[in-house]
PDB file of N, CA and C in Angstrom:
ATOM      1  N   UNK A   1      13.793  15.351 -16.173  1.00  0.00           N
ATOM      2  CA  UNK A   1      13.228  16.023 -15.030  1.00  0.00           C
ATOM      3  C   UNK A   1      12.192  15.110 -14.377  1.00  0.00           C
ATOM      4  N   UNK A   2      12.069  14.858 -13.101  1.00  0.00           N
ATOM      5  CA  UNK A   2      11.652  13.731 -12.425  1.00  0.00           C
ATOM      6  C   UNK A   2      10.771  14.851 -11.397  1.00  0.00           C
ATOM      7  N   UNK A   3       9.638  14.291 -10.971  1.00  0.00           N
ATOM      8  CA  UNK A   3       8.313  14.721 -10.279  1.00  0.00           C
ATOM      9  C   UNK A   3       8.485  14.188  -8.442  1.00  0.00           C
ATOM     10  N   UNK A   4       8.080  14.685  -7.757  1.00  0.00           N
ATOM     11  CA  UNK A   4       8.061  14.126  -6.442  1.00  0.00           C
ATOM     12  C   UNK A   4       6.486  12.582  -6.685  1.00  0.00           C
ATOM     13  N   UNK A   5       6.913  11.959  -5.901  1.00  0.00           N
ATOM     14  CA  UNK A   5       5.755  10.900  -6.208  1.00  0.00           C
ATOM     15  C   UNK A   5       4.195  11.969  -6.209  1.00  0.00           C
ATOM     16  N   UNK A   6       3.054  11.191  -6.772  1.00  0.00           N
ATOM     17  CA  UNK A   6       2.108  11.544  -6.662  1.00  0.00           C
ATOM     18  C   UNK A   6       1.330  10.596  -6.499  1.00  0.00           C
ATOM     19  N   UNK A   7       0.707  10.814  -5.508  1.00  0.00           N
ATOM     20  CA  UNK A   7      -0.736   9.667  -5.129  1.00  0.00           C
ATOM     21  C   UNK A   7      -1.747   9.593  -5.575  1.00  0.00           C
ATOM     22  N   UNK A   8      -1.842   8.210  -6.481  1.00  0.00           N
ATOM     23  CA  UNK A   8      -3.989   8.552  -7.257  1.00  0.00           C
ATOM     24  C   UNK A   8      -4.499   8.863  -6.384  1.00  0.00           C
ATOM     25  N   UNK A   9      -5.658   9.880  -6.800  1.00  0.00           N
ATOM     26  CA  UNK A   9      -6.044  10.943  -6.134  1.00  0.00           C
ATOM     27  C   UNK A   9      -7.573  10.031  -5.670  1.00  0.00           C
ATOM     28  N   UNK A  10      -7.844   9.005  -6.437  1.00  0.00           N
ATOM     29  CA  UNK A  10      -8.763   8.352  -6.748  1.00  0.00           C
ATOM     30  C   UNK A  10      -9.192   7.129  -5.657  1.00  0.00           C
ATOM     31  N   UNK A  11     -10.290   6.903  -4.989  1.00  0.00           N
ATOM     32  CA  UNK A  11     -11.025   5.648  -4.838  1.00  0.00           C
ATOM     33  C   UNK A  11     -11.670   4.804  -5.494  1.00  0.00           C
ATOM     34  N   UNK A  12     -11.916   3.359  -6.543  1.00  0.00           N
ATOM     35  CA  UNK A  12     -12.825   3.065  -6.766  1.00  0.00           C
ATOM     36  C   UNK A  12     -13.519   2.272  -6.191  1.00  0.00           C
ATOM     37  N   UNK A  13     -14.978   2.478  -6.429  1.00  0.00           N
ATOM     38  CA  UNK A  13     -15.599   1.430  -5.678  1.00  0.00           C
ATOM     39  C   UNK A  13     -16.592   0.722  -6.236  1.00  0.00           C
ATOM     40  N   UNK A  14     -16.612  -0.758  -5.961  1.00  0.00           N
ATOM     41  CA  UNK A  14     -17.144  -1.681  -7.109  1.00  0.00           C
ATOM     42  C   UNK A  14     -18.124  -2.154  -6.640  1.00  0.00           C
ATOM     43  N   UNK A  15     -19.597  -2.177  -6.893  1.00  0.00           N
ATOM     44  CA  UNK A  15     -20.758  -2.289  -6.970  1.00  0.00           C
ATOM     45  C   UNK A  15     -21.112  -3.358  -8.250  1.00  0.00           C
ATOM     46  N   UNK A  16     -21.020  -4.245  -8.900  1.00  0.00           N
ATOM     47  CA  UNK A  16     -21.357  -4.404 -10.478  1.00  0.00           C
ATOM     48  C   UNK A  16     -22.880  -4.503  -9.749  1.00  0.00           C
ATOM     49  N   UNK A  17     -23.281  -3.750 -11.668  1.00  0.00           N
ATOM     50  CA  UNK A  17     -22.649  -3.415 -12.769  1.00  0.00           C
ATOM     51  C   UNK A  17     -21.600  -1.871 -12.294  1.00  0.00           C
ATOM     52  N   UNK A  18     -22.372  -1.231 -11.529  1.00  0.00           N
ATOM     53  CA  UNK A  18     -21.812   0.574 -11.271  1.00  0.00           C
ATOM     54  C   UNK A  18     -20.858   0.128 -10.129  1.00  0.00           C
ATOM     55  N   UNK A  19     -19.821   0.984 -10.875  1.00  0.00           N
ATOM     56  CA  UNK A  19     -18.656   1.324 -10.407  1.00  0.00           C
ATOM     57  C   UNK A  19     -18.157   2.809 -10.435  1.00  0.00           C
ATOM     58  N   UNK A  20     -18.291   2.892  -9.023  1.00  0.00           N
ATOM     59  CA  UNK A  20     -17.785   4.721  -8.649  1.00  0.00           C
ATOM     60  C   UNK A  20     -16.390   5.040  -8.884  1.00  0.00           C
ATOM     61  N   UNK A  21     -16.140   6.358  -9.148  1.00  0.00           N
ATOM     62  CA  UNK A  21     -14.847   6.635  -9.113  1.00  0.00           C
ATOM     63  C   UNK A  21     -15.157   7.904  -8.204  1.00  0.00           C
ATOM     64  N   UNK A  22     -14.308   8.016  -7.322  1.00  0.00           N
ATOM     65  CA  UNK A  22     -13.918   9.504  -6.172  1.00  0.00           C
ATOM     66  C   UNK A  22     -12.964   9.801  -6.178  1.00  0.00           C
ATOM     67  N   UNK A  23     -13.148  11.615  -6.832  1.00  0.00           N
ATOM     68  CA  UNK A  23     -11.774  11.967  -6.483  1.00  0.00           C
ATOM     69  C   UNK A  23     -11.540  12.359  -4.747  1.00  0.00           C
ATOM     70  N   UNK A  24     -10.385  11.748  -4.693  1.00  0.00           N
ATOM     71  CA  UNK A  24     -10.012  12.496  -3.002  1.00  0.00           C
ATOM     72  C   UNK A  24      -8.919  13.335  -2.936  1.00  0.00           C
ATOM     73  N   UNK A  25      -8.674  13.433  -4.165  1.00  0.00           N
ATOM     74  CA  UNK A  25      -7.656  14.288  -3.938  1.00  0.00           C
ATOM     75  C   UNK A  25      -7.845  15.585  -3.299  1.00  0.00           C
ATOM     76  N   UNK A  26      -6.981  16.763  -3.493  1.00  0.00           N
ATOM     77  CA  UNK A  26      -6.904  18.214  -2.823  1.00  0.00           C
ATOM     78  C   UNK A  26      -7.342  18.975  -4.116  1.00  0.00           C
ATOM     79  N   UNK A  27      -7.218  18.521  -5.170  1.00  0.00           N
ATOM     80  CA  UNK A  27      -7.110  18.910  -6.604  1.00  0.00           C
ATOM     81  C   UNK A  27      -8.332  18.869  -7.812  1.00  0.00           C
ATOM     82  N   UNK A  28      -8.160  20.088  -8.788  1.00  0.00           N
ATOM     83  CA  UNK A  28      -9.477  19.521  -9.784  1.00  0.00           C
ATOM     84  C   UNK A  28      -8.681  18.504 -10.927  1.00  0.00           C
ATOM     85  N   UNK A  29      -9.383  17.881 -11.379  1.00  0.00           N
ATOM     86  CA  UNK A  29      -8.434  17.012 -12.681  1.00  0.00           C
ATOM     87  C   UNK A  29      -9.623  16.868 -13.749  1.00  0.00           C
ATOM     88  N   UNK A  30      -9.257  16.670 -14.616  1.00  0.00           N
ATOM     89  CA  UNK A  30      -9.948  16.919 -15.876  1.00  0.00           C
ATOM     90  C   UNK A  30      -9.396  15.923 -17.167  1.00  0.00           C
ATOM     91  N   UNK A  31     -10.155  15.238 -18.219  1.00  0.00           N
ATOM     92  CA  UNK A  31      -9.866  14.650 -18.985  1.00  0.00           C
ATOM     93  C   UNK A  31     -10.171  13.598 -18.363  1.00  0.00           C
ATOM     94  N   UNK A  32     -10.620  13.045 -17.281  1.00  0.00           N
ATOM     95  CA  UNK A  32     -10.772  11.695 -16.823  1.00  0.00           C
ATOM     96  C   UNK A  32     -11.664  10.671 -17.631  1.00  0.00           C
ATOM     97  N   UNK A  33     -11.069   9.556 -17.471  1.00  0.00           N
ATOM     98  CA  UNK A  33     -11.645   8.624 -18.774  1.00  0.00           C
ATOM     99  C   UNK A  33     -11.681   7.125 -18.165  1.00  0.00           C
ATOM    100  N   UNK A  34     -12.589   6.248 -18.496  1.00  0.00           N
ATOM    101  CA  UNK A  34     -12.342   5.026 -17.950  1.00  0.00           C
ATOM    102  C   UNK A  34     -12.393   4.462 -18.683  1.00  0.00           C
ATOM    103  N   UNK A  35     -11.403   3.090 -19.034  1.00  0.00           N
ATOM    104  CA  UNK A  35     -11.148   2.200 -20.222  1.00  0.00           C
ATOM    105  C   UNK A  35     -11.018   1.068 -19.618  1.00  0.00           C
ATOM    106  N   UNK A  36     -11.736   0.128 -20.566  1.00  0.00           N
ATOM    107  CA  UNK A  36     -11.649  -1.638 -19.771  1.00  0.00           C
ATOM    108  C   UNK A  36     -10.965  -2.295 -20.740  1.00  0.00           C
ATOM    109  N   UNK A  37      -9.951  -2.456 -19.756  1.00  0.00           N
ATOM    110  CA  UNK A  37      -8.868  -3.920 -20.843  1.00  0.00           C
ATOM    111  C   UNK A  37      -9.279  -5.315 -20.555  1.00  0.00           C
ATOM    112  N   UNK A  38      -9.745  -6.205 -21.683  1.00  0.00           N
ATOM    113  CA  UNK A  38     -10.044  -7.501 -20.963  1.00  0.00           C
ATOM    114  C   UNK A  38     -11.637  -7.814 -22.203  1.00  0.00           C
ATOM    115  N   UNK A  39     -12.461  -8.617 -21.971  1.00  0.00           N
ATOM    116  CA  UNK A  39     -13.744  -8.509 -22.228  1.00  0.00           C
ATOM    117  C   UNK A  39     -14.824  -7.989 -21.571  1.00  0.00           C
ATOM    118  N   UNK A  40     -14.966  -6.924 -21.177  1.00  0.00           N
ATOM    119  CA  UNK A  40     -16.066  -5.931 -20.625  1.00  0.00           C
ATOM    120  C   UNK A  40     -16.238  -5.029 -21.330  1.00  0.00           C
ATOM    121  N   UNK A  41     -17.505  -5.028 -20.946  1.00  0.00           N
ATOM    122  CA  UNK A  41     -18.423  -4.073 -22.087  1.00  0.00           C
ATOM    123  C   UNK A  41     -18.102  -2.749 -21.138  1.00  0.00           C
ATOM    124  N   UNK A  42     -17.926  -1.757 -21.929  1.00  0.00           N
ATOM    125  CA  UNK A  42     -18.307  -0.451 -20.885  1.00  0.00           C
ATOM    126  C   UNK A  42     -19.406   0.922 -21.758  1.00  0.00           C
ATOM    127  N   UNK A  43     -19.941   1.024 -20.443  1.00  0.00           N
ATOM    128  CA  UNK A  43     -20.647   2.774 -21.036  1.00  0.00           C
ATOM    129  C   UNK A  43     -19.881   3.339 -21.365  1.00  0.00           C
ATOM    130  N   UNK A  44     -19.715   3.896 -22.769  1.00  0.00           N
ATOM    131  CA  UNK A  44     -18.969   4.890 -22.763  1.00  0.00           C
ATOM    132  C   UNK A  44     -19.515   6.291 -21.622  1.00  0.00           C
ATOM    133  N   UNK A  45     -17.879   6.929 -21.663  1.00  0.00           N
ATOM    134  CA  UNK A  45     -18.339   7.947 -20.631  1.00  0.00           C
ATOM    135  C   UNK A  45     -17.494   9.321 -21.843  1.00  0.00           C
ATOM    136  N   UNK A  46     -18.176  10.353 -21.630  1.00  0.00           N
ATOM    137  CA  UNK A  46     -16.727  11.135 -22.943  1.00  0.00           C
ATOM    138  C   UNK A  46     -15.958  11.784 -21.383  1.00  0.00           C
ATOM    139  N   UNK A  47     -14.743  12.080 -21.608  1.00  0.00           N
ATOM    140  CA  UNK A  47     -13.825  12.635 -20.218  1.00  0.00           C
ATOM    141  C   UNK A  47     -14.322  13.869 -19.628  1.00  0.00           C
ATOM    142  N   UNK A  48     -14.617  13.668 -18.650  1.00  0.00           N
ATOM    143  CA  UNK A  48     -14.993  15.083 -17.844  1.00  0.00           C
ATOM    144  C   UNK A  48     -14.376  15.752 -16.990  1.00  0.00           C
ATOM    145  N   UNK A  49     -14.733  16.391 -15.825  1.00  0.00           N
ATOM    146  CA  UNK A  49     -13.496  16.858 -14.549  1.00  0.00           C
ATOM    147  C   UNK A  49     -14.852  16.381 -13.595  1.00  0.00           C
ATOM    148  N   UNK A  50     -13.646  16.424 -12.555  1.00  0.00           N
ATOM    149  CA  UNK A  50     -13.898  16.244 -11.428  1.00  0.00           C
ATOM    150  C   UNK A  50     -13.297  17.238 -10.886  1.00  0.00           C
ATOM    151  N   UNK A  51     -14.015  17.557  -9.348  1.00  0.00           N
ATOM    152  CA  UNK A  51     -13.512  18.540  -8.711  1.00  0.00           C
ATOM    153  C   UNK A  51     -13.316  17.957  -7.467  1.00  0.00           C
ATOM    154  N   UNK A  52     -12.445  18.127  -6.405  1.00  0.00           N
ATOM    155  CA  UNK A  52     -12.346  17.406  -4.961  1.00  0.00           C
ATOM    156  C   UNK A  52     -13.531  17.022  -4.504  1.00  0.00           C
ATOM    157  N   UNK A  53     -13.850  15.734  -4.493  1.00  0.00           N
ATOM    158  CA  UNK A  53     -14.960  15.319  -3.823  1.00  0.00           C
ATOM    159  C   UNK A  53     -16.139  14.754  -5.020  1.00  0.00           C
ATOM    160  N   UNK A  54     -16.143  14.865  -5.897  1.00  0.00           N
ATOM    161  CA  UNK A  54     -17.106  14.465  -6.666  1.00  0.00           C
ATOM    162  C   UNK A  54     -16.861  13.098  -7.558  1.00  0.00           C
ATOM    163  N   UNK A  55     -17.540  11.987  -7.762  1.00  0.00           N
ATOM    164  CA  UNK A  55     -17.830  11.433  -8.565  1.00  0.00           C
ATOM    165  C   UNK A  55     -17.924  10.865 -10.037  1.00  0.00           C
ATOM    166  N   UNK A  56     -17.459   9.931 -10.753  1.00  0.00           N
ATOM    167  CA  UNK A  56     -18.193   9.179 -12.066  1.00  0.00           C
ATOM    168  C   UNK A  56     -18.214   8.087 -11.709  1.00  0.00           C
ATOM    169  N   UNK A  57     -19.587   7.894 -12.228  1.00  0.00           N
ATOM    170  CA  UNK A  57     -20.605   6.230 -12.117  1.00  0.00           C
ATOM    171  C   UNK A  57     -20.375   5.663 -13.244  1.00  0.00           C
ATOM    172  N   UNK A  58     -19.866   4.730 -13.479  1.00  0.00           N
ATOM    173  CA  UNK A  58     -20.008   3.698 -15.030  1.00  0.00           C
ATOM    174  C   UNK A  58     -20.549   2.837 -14.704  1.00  0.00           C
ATOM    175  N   UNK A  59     -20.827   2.317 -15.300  1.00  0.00           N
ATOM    176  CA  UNK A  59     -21.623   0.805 -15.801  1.00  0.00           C
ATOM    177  C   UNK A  59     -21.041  -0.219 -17.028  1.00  0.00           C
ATOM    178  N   UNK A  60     -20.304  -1.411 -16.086  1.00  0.00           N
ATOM    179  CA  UNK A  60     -19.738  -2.393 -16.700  1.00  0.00           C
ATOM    180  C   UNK A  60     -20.175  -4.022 -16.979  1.00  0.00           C
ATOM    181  N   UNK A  61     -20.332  -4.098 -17.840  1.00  0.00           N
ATOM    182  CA  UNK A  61     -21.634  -5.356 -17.854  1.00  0.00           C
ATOM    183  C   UNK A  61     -20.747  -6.451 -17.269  1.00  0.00           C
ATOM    184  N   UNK A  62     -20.982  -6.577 -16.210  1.00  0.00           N
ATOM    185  CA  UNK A  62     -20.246  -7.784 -15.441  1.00  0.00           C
ATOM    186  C   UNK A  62     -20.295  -9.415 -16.448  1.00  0.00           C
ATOM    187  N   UNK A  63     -21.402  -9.385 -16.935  1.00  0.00           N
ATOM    188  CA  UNK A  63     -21.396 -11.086 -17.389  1.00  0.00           C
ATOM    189  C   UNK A  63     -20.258 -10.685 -18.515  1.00  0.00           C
ATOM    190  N   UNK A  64     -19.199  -9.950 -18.817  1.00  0.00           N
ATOM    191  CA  UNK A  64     -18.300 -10.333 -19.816  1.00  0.00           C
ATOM    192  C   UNK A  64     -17.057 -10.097 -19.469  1.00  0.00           C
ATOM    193  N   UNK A  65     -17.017  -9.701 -18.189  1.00  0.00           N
ATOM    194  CA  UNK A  65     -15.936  -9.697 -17.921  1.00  0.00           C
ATOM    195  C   UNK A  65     -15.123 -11.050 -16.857  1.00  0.00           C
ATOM    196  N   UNK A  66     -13.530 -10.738 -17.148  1.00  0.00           N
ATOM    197  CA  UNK A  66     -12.739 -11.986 -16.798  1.00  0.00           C
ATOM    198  C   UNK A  66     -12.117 -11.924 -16.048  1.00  0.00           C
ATOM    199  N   UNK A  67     -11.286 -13.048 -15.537  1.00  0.00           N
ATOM    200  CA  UNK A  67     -10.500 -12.065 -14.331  1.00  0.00           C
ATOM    201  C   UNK A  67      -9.224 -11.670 -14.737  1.00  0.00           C
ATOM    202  N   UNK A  68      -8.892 -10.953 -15.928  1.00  0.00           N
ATOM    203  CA  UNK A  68      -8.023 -10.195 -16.028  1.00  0.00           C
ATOM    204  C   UNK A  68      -7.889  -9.382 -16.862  1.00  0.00           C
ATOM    205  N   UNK A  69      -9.424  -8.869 -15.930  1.00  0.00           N
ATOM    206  CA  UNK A  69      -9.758  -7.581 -16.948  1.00  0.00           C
ATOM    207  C   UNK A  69      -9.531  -6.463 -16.046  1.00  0.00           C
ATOM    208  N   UNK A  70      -9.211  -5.435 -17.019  1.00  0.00           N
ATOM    209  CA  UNK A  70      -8.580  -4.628 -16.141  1.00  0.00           C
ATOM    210  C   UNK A  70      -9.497  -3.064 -16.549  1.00  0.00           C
ATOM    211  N   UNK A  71      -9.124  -1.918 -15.349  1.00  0.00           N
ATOM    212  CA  UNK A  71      -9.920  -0.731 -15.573  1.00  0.00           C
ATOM    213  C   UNK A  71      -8.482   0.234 -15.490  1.00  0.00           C
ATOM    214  N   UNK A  72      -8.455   1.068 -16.660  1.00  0.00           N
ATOM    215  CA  UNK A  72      -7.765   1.880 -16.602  1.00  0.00           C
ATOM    216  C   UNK A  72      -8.159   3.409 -16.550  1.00  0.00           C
ATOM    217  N   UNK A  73      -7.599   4.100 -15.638  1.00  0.00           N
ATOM    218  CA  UNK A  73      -8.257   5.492 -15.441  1.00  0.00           C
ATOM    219  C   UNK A  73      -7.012   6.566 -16.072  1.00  0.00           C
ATOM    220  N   UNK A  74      -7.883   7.575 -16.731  1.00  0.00           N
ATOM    221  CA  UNK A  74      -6.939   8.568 -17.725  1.00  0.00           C
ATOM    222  C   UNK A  74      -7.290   9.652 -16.994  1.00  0.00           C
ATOM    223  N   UNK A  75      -6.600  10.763 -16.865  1.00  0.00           N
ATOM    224  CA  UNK A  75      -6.654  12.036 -15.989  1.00  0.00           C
ATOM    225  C   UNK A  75      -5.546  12.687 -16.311  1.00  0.00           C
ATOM    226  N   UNK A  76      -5.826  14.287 -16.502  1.00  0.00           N
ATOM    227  CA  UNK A  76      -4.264  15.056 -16.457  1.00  0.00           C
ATOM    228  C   UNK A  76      -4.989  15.715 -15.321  1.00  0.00           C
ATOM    229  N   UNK A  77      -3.690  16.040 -14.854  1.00  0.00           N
ATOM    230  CA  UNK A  77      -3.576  17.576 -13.486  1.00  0.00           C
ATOM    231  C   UNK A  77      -3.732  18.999 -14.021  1.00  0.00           C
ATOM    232  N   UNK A  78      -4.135  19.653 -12.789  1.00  0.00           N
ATOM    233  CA  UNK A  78      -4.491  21.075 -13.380  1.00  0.00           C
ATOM    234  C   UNK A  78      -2.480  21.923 -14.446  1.00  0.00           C
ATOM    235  N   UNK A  79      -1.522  21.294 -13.913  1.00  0.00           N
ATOM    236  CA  UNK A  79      -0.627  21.297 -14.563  1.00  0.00           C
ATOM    237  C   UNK A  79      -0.217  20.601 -16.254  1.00  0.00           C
ATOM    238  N   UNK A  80      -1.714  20.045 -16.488  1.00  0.00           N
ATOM    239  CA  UNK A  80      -1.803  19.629 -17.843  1.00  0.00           C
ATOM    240  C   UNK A  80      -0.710  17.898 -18.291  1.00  0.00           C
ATOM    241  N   UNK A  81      -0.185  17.594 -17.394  1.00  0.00           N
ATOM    242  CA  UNK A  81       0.126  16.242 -17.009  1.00  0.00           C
ATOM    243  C   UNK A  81      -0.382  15.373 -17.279  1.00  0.00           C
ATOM    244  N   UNK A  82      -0.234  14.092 -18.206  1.00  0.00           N
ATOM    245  CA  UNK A  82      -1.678  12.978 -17.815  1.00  0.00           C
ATOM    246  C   UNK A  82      -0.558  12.169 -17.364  1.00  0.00           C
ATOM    247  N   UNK A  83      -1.958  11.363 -16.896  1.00  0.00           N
ATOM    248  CA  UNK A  83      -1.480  10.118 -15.627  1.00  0.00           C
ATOM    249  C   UNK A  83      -2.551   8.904 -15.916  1.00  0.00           C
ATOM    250  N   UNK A  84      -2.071   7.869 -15.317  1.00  0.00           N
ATOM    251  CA  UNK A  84      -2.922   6.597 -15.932  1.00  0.00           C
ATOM    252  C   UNK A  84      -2.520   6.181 -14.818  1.00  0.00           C
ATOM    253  N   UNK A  85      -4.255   5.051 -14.453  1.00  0.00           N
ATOM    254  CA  UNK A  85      -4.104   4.272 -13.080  1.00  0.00           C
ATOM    255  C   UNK A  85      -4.323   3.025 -13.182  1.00  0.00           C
ATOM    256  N   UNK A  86      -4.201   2.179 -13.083  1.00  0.00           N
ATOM    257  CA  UNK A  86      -4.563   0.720 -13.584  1.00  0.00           C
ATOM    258  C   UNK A  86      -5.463  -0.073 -12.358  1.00  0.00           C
ATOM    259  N   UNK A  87      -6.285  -0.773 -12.626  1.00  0.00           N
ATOM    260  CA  UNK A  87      -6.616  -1.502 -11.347  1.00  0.00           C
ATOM    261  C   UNK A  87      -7.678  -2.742 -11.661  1.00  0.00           C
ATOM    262  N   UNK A  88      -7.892  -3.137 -10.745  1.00  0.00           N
ATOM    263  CA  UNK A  88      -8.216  -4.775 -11.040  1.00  0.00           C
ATOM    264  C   UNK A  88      -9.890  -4.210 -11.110  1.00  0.00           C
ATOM    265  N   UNK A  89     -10.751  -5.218 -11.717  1.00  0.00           N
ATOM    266  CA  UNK A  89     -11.692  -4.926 -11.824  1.00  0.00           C
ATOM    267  C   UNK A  89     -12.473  -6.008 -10.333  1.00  0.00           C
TER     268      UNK A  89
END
């Protein structure tokens, strides 16, 4: 059983060390998690929700990261779905 596409719902925006995440979606999502592949340090964050329009700030210690380090974002839908977003740091 196959899904109609779905669009990350998500903006990030990179400031180092803080890096925003926005949801833009229409939607609440919950379980959201940010994970750094690569050598970067990260705050842990424990997964929270977001609701349309709101925010998470992390903090990634830039002096360890490489350039192919990567940020991965974890999220399920209010349909209990998870989804993973990958993106360049």
């Amino acid at each position: 059983m196959y899904e109609d596409a779905y669009r990350v719902p998500f903006t990030l925006t990179r400031q180092p060390p803080a890096y925003r995440l926005r949801n833009d979606g229409d939607e609440p999502v919950h379980g959201v998690a940010v994970i750094i592949h690569g050598a970067s340090a990260l705050a842990a964050n424990n997964p929270v929700k977001l609701q349309p329009g709101e925010e998470l700030e992390v903090t990634i210690d830039a002096q360890y990261r490489t350039p192919s380090s990567l940020v991965v974002v974890r999220w399920f839908r209010p349909n209990a779905v998870e989804y993973l977003w990958r993106a360049d740091l």
